[in-house]
C-alpha atoms as a PDB file:
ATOM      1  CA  UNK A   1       6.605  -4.647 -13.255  1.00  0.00           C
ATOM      2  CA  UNK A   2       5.177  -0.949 -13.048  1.00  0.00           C
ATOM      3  CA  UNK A   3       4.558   0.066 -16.260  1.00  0.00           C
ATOM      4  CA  UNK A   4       5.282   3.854 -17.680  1.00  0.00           C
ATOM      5  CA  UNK A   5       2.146   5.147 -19.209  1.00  0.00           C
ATOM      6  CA  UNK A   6       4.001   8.243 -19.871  1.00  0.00           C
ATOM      7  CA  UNK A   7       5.789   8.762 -23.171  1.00  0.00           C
ATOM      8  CA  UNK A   8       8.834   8.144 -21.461  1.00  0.00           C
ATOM      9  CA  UNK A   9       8.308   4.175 -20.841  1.00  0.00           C
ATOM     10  CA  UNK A  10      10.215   4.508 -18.132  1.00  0.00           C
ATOM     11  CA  UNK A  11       8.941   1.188 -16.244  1.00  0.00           C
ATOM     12  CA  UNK A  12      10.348  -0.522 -12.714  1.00  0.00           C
ATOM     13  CA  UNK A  13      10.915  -3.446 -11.220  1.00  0.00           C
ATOM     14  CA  UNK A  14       9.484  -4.395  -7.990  1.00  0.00           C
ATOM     15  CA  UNK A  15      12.227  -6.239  -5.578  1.00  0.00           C
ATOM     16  CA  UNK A  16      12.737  -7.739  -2.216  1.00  0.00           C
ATOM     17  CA  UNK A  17       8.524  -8.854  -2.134  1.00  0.00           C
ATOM     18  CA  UNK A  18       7.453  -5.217  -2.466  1.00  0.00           C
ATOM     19  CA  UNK A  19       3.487  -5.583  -4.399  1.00  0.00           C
ATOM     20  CA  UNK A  20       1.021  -3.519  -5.142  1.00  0.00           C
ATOM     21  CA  UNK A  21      -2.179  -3.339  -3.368  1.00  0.00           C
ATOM     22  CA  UNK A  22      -5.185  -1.810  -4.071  1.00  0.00           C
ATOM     23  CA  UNK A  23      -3.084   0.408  -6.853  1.00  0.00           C
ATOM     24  CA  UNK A  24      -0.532   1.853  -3.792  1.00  0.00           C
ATOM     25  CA  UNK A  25       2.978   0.391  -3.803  1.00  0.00           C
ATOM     26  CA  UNK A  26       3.556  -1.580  -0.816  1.00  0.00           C
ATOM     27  CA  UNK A  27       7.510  -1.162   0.628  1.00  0.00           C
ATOM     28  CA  UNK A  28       7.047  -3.190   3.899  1.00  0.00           C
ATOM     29  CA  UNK A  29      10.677  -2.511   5.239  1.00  0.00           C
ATOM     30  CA  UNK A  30      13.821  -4.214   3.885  1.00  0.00           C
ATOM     31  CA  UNK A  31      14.960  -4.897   1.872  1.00  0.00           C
ATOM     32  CA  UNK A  32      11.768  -4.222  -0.156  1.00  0.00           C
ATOM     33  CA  UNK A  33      12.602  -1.594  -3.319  1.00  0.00           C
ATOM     34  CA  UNK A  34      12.040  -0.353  -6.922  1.00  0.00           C
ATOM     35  CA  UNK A  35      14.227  -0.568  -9.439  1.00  0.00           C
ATOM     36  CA  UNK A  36      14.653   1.270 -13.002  1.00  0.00           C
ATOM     37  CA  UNK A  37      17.306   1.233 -15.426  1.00  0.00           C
ATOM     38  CA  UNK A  38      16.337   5.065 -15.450  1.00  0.00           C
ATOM     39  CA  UNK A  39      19.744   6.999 -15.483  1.00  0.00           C
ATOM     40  CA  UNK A  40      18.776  10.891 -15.418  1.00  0.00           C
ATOM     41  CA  UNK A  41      21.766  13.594 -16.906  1.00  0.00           C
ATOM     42  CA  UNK A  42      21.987  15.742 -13.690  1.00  0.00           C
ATOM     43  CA  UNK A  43      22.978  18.639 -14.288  1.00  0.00           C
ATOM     44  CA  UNK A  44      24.283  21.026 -11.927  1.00  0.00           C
ATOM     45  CA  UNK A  45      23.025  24.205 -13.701  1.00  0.00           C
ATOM     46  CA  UNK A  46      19.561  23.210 -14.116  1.00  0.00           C
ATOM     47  CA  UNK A  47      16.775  22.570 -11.422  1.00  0.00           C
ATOM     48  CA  UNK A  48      14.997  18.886 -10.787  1.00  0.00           C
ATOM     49  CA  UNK A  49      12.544  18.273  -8.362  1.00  0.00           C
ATOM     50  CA  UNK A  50      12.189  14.360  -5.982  1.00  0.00           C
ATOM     51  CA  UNK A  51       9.281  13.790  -4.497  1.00  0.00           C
ATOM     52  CA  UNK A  52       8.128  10.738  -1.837  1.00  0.00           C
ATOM     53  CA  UNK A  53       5.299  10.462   0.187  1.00  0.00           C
ATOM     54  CA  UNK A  54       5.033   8.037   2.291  1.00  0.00           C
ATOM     55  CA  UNK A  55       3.075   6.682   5.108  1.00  0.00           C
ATOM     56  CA  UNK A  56       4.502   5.238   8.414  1.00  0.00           C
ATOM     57  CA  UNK A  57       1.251   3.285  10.181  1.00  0.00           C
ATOM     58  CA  UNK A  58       3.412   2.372  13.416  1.00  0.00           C
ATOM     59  CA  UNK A  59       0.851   2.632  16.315  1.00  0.00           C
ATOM     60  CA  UNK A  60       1.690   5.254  19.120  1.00  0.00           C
ATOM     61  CA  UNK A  61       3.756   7.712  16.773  1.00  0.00           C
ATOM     62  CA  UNK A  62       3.313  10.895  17.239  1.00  0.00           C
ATOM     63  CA  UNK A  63       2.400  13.835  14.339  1.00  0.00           C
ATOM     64  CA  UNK A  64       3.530  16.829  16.304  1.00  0.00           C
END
């Protein structure tokens, strides 16, 4: 389990073998994922922001 340390206590689930390591979640390709019972009120009138970073290691890609 990740735990929340916000207020929120909004805590996940990690699935399919996905770990931590080192403190970095580890998603090593499927079906590897986190899971919340998390259930935002989207509302089309007011902005929200998703971020992901992520990090593909594949050898011989190419950044541009």
């Amino acid at each position: 389990m990740l735990l929340d340390l916000s207020p929120n206590k909004r805590h996940c689930v990690l699935q399919g073998g996905a770990r931590v390591t080192n403190g970095v979640v580890v998603l090593n390709g499927h079906p590897q994922y986190i899971s919340t019972r998390y259930q935002p009120i989207l509302d089309n009138n007011r902005a929200f922001t998703y971020e992901l970073w992520f990090w593909d290691d594949r050898p011989g890609l190419s950044t541009g």
